[in-house]
Structure formats: C-alpha cells, structure tokens
Protein backbone atom coordinates (compact mmCIF):
# COMPACT_ATOMS: atom_id res chain seq x y z
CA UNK A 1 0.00 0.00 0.00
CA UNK A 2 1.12 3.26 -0.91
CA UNK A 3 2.59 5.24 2.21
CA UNK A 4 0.66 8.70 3.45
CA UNK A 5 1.32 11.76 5.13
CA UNK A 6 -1.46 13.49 6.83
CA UNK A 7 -0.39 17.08 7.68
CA UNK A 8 1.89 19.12 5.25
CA UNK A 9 1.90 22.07 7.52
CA UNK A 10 3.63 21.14 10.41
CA UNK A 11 6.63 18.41 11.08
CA UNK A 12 6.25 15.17 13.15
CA UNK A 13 7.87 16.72 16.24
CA UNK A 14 5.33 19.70 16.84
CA UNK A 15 2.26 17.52 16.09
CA UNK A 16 3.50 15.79 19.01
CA UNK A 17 4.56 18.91 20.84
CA UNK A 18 0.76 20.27 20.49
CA UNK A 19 -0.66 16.76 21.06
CA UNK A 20 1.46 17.14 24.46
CA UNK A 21 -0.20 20.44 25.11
CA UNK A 22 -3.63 19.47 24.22
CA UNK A 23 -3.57 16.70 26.86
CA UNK A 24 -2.07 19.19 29.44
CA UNK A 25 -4.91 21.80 28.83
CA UNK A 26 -7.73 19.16 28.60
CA UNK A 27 -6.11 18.20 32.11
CA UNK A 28 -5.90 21.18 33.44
CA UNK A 29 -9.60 22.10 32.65
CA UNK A 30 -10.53 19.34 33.97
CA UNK A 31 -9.11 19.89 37.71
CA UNK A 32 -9.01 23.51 37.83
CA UNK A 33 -12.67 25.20 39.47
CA UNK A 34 -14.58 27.20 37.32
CA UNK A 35 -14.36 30.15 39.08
CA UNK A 36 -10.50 29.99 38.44
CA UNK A 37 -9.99 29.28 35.09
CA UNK A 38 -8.50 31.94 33.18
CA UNK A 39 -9.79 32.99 29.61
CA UNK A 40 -7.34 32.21 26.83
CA UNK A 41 -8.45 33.58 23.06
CA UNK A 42 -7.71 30.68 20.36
CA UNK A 43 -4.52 31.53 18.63
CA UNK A 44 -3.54 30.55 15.11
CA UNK A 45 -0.56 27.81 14.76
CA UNK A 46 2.10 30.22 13.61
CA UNK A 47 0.94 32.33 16.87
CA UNK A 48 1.15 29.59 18.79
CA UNK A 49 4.56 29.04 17.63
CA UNK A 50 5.55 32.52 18.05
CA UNK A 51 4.82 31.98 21.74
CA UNK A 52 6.46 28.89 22.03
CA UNK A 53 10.24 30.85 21.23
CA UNK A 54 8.75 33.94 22.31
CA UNK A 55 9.27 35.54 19.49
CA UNK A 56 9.80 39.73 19.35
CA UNK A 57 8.39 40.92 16.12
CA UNK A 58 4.27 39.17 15.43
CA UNK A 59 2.22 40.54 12.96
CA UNK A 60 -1.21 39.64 14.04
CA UNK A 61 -4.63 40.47 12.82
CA UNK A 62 -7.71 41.43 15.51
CA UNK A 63 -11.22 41.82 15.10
CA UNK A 64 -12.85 44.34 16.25
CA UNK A 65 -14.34 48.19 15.04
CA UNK A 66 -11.60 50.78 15.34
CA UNK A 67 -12.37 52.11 19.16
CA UNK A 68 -11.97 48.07 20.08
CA UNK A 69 -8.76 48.02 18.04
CA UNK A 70 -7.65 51.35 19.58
CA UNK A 71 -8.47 50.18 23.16
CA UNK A 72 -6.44 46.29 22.43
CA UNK A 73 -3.12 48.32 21.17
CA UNK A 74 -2.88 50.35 24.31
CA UNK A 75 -3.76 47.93 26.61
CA UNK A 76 -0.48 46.86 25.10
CA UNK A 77 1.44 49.66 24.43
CA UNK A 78 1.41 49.32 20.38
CA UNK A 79 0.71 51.38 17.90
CA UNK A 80 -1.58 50.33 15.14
CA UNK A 81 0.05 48.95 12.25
CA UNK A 82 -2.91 48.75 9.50
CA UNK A 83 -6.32 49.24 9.95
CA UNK A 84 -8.59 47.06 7.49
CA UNK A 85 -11.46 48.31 5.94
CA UNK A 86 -14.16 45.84 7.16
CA UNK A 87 -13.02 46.13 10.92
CA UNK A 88 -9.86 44.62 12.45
CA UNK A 89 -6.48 45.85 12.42
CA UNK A 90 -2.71 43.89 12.22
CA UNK A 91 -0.84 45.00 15.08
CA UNK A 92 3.24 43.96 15.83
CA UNK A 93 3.53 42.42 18.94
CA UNK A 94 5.99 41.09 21.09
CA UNK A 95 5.50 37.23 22.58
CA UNK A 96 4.99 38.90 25.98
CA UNK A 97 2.26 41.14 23.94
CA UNK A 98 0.82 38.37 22.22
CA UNK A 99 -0.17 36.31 25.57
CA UNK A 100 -1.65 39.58 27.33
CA UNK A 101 -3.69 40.32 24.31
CA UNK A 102 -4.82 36.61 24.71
CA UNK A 103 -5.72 36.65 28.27
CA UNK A 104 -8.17 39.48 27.70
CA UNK A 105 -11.56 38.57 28.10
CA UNK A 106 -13.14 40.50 25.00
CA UNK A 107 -10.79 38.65 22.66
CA UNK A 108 -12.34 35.67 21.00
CA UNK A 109 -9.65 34.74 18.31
CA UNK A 110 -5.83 36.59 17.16
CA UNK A 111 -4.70 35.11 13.98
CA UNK A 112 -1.02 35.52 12.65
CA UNK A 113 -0.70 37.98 8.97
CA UNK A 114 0.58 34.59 7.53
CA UNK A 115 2.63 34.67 4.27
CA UNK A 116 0.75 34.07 1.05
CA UNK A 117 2.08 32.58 -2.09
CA UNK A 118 1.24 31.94 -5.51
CA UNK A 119 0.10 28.09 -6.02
CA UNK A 120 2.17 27.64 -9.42
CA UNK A 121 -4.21 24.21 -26.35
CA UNK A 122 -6.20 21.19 -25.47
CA UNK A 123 -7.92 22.74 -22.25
CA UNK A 124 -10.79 24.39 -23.39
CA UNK A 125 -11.54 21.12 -25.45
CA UNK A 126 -11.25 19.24 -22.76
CA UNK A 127 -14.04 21.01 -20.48
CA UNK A 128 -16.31 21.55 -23.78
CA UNK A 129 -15.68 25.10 -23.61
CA UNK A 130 -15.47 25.11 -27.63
CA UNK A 131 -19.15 23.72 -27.85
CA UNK A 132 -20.33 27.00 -25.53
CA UNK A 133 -17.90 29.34 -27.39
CA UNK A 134 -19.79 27.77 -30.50
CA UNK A 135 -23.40 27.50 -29.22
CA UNK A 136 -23.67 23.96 -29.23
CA UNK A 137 -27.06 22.29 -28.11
CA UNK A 138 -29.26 25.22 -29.10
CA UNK A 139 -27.43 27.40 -26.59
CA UNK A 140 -26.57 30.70 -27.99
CA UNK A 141 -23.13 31.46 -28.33
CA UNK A 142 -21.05 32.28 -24.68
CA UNK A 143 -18.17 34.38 -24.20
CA UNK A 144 -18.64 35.73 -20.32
CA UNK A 145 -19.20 39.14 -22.28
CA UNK A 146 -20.39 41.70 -19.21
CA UNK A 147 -19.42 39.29 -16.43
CA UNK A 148 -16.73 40.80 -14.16
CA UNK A 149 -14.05 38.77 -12.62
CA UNK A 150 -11.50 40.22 -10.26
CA UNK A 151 -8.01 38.41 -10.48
CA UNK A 152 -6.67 38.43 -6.77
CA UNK A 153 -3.08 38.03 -7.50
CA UNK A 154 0.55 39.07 -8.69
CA UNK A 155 -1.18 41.53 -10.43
CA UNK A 156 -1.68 41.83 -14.60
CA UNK A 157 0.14 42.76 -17.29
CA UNK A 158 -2.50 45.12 -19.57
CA UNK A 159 -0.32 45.91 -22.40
CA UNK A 160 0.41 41.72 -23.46
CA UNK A 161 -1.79 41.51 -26.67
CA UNK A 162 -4.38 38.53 -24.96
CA UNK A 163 -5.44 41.33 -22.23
CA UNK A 164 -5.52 44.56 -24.34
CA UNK A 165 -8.46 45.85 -23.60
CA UNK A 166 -9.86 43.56 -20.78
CA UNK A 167 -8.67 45.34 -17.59
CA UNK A 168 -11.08 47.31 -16.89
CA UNK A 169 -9.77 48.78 -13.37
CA UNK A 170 -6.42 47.66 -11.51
CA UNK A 171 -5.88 48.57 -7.42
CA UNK A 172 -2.63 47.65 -5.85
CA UNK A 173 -2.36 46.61 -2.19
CA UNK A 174 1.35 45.76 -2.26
CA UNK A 175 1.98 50.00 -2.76
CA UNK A 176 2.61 49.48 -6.82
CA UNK A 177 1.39 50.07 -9.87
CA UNK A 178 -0.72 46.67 -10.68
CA UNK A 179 2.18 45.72 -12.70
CA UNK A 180 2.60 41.78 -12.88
CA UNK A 181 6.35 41.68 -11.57
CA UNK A 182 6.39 37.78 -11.01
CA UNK A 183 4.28 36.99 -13.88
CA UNK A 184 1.65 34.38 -12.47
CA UNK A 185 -1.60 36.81 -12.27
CA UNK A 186 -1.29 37.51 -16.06
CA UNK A 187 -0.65 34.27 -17.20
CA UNK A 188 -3.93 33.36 -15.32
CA UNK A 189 -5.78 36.20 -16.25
CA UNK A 190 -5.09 34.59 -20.01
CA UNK A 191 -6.78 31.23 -18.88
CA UNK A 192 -9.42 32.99 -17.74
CA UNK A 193 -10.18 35.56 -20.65
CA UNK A 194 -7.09 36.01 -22.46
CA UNK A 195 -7.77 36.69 -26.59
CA UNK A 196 -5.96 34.72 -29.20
CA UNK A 197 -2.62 35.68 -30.10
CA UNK A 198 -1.67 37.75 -32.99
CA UNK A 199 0.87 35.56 -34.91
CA UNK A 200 0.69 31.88 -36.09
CA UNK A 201 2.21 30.27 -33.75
CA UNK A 202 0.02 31.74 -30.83
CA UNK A 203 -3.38 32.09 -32.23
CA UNK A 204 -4.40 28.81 -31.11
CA UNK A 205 -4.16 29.89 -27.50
CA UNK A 206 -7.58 31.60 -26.35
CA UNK A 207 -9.06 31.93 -22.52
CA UNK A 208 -11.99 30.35 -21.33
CA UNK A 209 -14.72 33.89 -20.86
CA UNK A 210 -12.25 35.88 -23.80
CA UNK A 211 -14.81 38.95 -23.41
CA UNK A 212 -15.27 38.79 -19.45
CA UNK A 213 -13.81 41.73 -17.84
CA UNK A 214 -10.45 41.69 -15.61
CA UNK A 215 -10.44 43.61 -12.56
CA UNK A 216 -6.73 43.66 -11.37
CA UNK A 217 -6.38 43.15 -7.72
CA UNK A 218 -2.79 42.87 -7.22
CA UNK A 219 -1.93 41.69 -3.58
CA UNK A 220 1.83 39.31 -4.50
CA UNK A 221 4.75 41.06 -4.73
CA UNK A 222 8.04 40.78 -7.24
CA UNK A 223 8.89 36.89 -5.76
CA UNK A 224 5.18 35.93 -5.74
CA UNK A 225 4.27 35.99 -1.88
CA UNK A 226 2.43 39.04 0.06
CA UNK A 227 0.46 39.08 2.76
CA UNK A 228 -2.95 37.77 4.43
CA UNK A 229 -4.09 41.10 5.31
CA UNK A 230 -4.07 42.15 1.33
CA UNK A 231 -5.76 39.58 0.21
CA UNK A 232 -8.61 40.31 2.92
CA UNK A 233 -8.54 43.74 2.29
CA UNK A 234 -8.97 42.98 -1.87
CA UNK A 235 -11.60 40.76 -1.25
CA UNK A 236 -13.47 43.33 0.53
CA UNK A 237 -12.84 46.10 -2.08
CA UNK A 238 -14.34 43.41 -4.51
CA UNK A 239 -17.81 43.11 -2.66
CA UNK A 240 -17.88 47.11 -2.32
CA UNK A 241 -16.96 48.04 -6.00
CA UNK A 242 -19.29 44.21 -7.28
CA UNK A 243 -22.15 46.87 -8.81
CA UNK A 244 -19.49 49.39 -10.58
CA UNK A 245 -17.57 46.49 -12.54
CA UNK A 246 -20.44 43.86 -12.36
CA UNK A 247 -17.98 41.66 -10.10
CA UNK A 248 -19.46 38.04 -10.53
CA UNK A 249 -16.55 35.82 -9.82
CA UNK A 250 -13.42 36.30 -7.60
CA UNK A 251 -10.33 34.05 -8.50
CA UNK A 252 -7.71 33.26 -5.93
CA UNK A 253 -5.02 31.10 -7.09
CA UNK A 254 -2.91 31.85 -4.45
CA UNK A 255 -3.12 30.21 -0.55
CA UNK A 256 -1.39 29.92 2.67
CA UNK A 257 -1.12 27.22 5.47
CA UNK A 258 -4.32 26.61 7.08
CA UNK A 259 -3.39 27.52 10.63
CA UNK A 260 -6.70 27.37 12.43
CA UNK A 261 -10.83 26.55 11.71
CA UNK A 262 -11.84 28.36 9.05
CA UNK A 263 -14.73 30.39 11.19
CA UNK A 264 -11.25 31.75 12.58
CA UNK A 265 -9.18 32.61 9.45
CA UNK A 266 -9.50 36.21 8.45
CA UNK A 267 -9.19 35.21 4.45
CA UNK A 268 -11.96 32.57 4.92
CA UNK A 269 -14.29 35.18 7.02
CA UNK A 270 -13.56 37.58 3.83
CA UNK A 271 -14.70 34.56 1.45
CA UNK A 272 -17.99 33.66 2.99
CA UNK A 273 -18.80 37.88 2.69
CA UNK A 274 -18.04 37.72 -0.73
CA UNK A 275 -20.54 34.70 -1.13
CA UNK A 276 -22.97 35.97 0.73
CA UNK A 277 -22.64 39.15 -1.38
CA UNK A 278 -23.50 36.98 -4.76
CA UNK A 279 -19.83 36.52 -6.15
CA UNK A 280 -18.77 33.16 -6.83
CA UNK A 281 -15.10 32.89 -5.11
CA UNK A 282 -13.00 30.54 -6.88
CA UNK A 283 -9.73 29.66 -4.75
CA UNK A 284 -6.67 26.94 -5.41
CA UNK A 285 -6.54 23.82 -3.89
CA UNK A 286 -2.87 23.83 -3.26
CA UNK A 287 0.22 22.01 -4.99
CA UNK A 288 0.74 19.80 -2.01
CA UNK A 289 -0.21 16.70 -3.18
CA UNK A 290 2.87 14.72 -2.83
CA UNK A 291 5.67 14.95 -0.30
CA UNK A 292 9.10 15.52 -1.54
CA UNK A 293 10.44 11.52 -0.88
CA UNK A 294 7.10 10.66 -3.18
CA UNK A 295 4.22 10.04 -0.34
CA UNK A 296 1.01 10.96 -0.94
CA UNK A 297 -0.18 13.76 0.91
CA UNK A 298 -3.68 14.11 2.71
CA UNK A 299 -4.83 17.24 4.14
CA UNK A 300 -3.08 19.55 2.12
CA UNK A 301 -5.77 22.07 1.30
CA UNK A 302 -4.72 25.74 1.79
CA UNK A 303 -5.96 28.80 2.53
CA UNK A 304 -8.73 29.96 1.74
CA UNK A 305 -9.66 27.35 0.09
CA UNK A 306 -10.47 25.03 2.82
CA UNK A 307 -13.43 27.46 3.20
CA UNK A 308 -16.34 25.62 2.78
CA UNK A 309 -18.11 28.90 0.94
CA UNK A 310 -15.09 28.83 -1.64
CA UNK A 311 -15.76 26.65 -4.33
CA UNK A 312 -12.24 25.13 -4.51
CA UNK A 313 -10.45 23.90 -7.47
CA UNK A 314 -7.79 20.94 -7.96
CA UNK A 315 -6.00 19.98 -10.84
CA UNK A 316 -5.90 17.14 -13.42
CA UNK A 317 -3.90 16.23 -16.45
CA UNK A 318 -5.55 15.99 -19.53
CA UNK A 319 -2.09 14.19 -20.81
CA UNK A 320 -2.52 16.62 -24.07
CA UNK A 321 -5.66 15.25 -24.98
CA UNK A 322 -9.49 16.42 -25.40
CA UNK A 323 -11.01 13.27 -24.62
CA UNK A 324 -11.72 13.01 -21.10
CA UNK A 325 -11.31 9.29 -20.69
CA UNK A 326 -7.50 9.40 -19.96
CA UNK A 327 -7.60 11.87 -17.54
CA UNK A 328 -5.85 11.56 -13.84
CA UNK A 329 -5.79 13.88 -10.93
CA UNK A 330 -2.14 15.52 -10.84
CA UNK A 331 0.35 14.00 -8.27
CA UNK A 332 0.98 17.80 -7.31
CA UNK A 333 -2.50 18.58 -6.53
CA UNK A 334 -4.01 18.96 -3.08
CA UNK A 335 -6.28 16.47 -1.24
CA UNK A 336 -8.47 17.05 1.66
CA UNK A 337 -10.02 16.89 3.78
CA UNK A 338 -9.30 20.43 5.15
CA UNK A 339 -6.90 20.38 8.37
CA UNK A 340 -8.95 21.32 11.30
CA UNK A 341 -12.43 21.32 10.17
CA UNK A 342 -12.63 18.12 7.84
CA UNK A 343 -14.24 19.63 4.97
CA UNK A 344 -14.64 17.41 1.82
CA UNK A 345 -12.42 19.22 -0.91
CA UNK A 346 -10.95 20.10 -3.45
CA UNK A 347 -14.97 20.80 -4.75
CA UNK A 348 -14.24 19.77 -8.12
CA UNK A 349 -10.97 19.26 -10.59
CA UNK A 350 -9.87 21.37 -14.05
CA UNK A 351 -6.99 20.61 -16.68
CA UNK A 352 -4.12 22.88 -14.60
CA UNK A 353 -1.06 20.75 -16.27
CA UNK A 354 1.02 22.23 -19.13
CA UNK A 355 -1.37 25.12 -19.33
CA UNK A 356 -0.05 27.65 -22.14
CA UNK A 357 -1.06 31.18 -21.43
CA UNK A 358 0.18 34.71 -21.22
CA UNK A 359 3.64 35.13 -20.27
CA UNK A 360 5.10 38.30 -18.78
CA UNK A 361 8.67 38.84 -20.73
CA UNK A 362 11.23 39.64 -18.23
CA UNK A 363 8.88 39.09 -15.15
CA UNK A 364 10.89 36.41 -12.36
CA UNK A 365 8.54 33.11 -14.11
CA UNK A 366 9.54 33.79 -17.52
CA UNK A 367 13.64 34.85 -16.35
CA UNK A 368 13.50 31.57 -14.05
CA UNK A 369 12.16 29.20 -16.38
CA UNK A 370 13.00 30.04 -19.69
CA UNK A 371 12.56 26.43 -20.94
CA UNK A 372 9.20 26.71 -20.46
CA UNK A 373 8.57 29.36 -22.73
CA UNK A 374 6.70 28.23 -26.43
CA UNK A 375 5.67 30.92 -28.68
CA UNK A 376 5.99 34.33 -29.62
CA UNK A 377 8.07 37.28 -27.66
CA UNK A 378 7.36 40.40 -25.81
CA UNK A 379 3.60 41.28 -25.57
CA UNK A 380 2.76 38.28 -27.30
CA UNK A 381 4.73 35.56 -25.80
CA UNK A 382 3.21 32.64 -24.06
CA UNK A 383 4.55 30.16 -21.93
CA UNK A 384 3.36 26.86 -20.78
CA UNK A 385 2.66 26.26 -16.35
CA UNK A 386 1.52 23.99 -14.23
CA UNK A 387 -0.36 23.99 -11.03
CA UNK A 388 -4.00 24.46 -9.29
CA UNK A 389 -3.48 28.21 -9.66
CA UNK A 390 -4.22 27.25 -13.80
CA UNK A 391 -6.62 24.86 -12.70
CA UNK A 392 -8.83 27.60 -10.58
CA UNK A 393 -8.50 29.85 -14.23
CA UNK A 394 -10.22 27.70 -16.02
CA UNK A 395 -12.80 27.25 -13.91
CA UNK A 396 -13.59 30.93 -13.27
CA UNK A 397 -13.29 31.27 -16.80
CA UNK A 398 -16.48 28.81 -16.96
CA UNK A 399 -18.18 30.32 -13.96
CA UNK A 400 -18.02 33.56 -16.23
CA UNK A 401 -19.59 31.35 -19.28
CA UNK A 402 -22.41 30.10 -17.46
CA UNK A 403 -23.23 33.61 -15.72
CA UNK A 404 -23.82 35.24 -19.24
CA UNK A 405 -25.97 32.79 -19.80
CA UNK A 406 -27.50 32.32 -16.23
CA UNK A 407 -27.21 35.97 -14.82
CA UNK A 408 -29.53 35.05 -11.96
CA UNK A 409 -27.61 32.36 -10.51
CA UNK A 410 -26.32 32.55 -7.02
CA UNK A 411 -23.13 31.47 -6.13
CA UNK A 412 -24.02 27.83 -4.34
CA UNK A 413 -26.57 26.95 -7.17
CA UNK A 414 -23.23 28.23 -10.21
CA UNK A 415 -20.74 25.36 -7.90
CA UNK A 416 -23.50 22.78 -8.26
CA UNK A 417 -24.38 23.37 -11.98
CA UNK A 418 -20.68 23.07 -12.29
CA UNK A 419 -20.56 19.49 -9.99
CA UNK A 420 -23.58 17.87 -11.75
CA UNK A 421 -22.66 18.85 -15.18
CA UNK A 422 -18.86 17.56 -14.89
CA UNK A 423 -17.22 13.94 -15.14
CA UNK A 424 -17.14 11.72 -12.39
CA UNK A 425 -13.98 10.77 -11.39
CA UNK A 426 -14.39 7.55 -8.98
CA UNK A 427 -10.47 6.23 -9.08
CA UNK A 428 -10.05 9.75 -7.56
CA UNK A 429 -12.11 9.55 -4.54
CA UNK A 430 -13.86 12.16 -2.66
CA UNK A 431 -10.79 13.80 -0.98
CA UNK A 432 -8.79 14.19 -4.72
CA UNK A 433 -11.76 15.22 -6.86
C-alpha cells in the first residue's frame, strides 16, 4: 500500500509537541474550578509558535471596530500597524504582547498575517468550452461578455496583446502600480479571458470567458508571496466596488497554510462575505499533493480554500488530450479533507497541467524558467505552467460562461451546476476530486 502523510503544515515533532499540550490543557480544565480558570483567546498555529520561542516581532490580525482596536493596542502599548477596511487591524507584537492580548476577556480569536504565495491548447476542449464558445445544443453562443471577474493576484500585465483591452480597473495593495512583476496573475488572467494571439504560432491559445472583464487586484509582490491582510482587504474592495464592474466571480489562485478553523481565518471570514454578497469565489486547492520523498499527501488544502463557501479547485492532467477518458488527478494537486475542520475538498478538478497562457517577458517566471517558454516574444509571448493556480482559471473562466448565460444564478446553485454537469472521477475519490 502506498505510504501517506497526513499534515503538510507542520513536522512530526510539533504535532506531538501540540498533542502534548492538548492533553495538558484538557487536564488542566478538567481539575481547575470554574471560578479559576482563566480565559485564553484561540490563537492561530504560527501564533502559537511565536509563543512557544517567544518571538519579538508578530504581525497579528484582531477583530474588532476601530475604538476596540484602539483600546487592544494600548492595553499593550502598540501602535496600530494597518487598519482594514471591514473592521480589524494587524498589530506587531511582542511574545509577551501576544499572551496579554490573549488573556483578555473581549478577545475571542488573534490570527497571525501569515505569508501568502502563488500556487504555481487542449484545455478548453477538454471542459467543452469550444461547444459553448460555439453555441452547441441550441445554446446561444457564450463568451462571459459583461461578467466581471477580479483576479486576486501578482497583479496583470494590460499591455500583453491577450489582455488589451480587458482590464477594466487595476488597485494595488502591495503599494505598486498593478504591474505583474512575477508573472503568475497575467498568465492566469489569459486562462481565464485572455484573446488569441496575434501571430501563427500563438493564435491557437484563447481563454476560457475571452470577453469577461479583468479587474486587477494585485496583492503578491516581485517573488510571488504578500500578505494575508491584502488579500482580505482585496476581497473586501471586490464586494464594495461588485455593482461598478459587475464583479461576478473572484479568483484566488494563491493560498497559505491553514493555521486554524476556518470560522477563525480572516481570508476565509472575507470569502464567505463575498458569497454571501453573490460573487462566486474561486480559490486553489494547493500544490501539495505529494511529499518531496514521493508520499502521498492528505490534508493539504490551503488557505482559503479550505473554506467551505469557496468553491475550490484541484487539478488534473488531460495528458494533451481532449477526450476526457484518460484523464488523472495531478500528483501535485491537493487532497483534503481540510486540516482542522474536515471539509470534503478540493470541490471539483480542471486541466491545470502544461497550461499555455500569457507570459510576462522579463517578469521572475519567464527569467526563471526560460525552458518553459513556447511561442511568440514580448507582448505576445506565451509560456506553458503547471499547477491548481491554472486549474482555478479555467474554472472561473467557466463560472463567467455560465453567468452570461445564467445571470440570476447565485453562487451555491453556479458550484452545483458546475458538480452535476462535470465527469465523475471515482479512481479519484472524494478527498482528490
């Protein structure tokens, strides 16, 4: 039997450590009067951690409207670092800061700013995007034409030929420009609703919604990692601007370690607003699928994504073929269920191997991999990636399909049109596919 590995976020030792420390607490509870136990908000892992070597520079993100924010930095003696727009605030704390913050009674739950990173034609054949491109089955033709979707990521290249003219507004939470520095946003901005190219060798690459509008929410920075607190923050300016851009679909192909429940993590609060506010968030399942000596990984869903409001994405390989038949789950792609809350996911699976898009000439993807580079040059070169980031492309590029053609759909009943309409993929199970 194949060998597994349940948790990808944290080693042997400190599964133990916390096992250890749950067994203490549970004991302590158990023997210590009510009257005398002392409140303790739940912490985050990396917080956790943090207290554990009593660490001297946190960055951690509280709830709270700003007088409550105001009120938990002096109790401490901080300044606040960031305020965020929907309430909450990231303040820098010390260890010692960190554990009187925790023992006050009005705090439910401190989570850590954790680092974010970027989860890195035969595909639109494959998902029978050509038939709705075509207006197969007495379906008019589809194109996502009018449907918004905001691209949470390294941010987008306007001026490469596939996006000319499909950016429609671009805010920067990293402090630049909305330039795509690393070169991952663009490249799945062009899944989503890139244009064919302009020479013969790249006009066979097209995105899945080519008239759906790009709203450039650039939270990654030059090396392709940022920030929790930008990504919540762009979320939120997605659900306030939704009516000015007609913002239908949100696509995250980025993630961090999932580090506590998801009713806990800031990112996955942000997620379930956006749902609730009608847009369909589409997140990454992860690339941790397989361990680095070749195990099998379960439990490797990241953030958000293990949100049970996201509709989360993993990634097969179509091994360059239309015909869905020979199709396997990638090795690289995530399995659930989610740590901490044992969510079923990934929700469903899209071709995210060898995926030819938009590349960014000179950004850090196209100088670091130049091999993978297969047509054209500067605003019309293309180059080929891999990864559930791709994966989570294509399928906002069909969520933006179906929306032209079902404008009134909510975001729960667009996942399960998307389920019951797709392949079945028993040999995967329900924690792969």
């Amino acid at each position: 039997m194949e060998p597994f590995v349940f948790n990808p976020f944290s080693s042997g030792a400190r599964r133990s450590y916390l096992l250890e420390i749950v067994v203490a607490v549970a004991f302590c509870i158990a023997t210590t009067p009510p009257a005398l136990a002392q409140h303790r908000a739940r912490l985050s892992a990396d917080l956790a951690d943090h207290m554990a070597v009593q660490s001297q520079t946190i960055d951690v993100i509280v709830h709270g409207d700003q007088p409550t924010v105001d009120a938990m930095a002096t109790s401490v003696n901080v300044p606040v670092k960031r305020y965020l727009k929907r309430g909450g605030a990231v303040l820098r704390l010390t260890a010692g800061q960190l554990a009187a913050l925790q023992a006050d009674p009005a705090v439910d739950h401190l989570s850590g700013d954790a680092p974010i990173h970027s989860v890195a034609d035969v595909t639109a054949l494959s998902i029978g995007a050509d038939q709705a491109w075509a207006g197969a089955n007495a379906l008019r033709s589809l194109s996502g034409k009018g449907v918004g979707v905001a691209v949470i990521d390294s941010g987008i290249d306007s001026t490469h030929n596939a996006l000319k003219g499909h950016v429609v507004v671009t805010k920067d939470f990293t402090g630049g420009n909305g330039m795509d520095l690393y070169g991952h946003g663009t490249h799945v901005a062009g899944i989503i609703a890139g244009t064919t190219g302009n020479t013969p060798d790249t006009a066979d690459y097209q995105g899945i919604a080519s008239d759906a509008y790009l709203i450039n929410l650039r939270v990654l920075g030059a090396d392709g990692s940022g920030k929790a607190s930008d990504v919540v923050e762009a979320i939120d300016w997605a659900i306030d601007h939704r009516t000015d851009f007609n913002i239908r679909v949100i696509n995250m192909s980025l993630g961090g370690p999932v580090l506590q429940p998801y009713r806990d993590d800031p990112m996955c609060e942000a997620v379930e607003r956006a749902v609730k506010a009608g847009i369909v968030v589409v997140a990454a399942a992860g690339n941790f699928g397989k361990a680095a000596d070749g195990r099998r990984i379960i439990g490797g869903i990241t953030s958000p994504g293990n949100s049970p409001h996201a509709t989360t994405v993993g990634a097969i390989d179509t091994h360059d073929t239309p015909q869905r038949g020979d199709d396997t789950v990638a090795e690289y792609s995530s399995r659930g269920p989610t740590i901490y809350d044992r969510v079923l996911k990934p929700d469903m699976v899209a071709p995210g191997s060898h995926i030819v898009s938009a590349e960014v000439t000179g950004s850090y993807l196209s100088r670091a991999f130049p091999g993978r580079h297969v047509a054209g040059s500067g605003h019309d070169a293309y180059i080929q990636l891999s990864g559930t980031s791709m994966a989570a492309g294509v399928v906002s590029g069909a969520v933006a399909l179906l929306l032209q053609e079902r404008p009134g759909l909510r975001p729960e009943g667009t996942t399960a049109v998307l389920q019951f309409t797709s392949s079945f993929m028993p040999e995967a199970g329900l924690i792969a596919a």
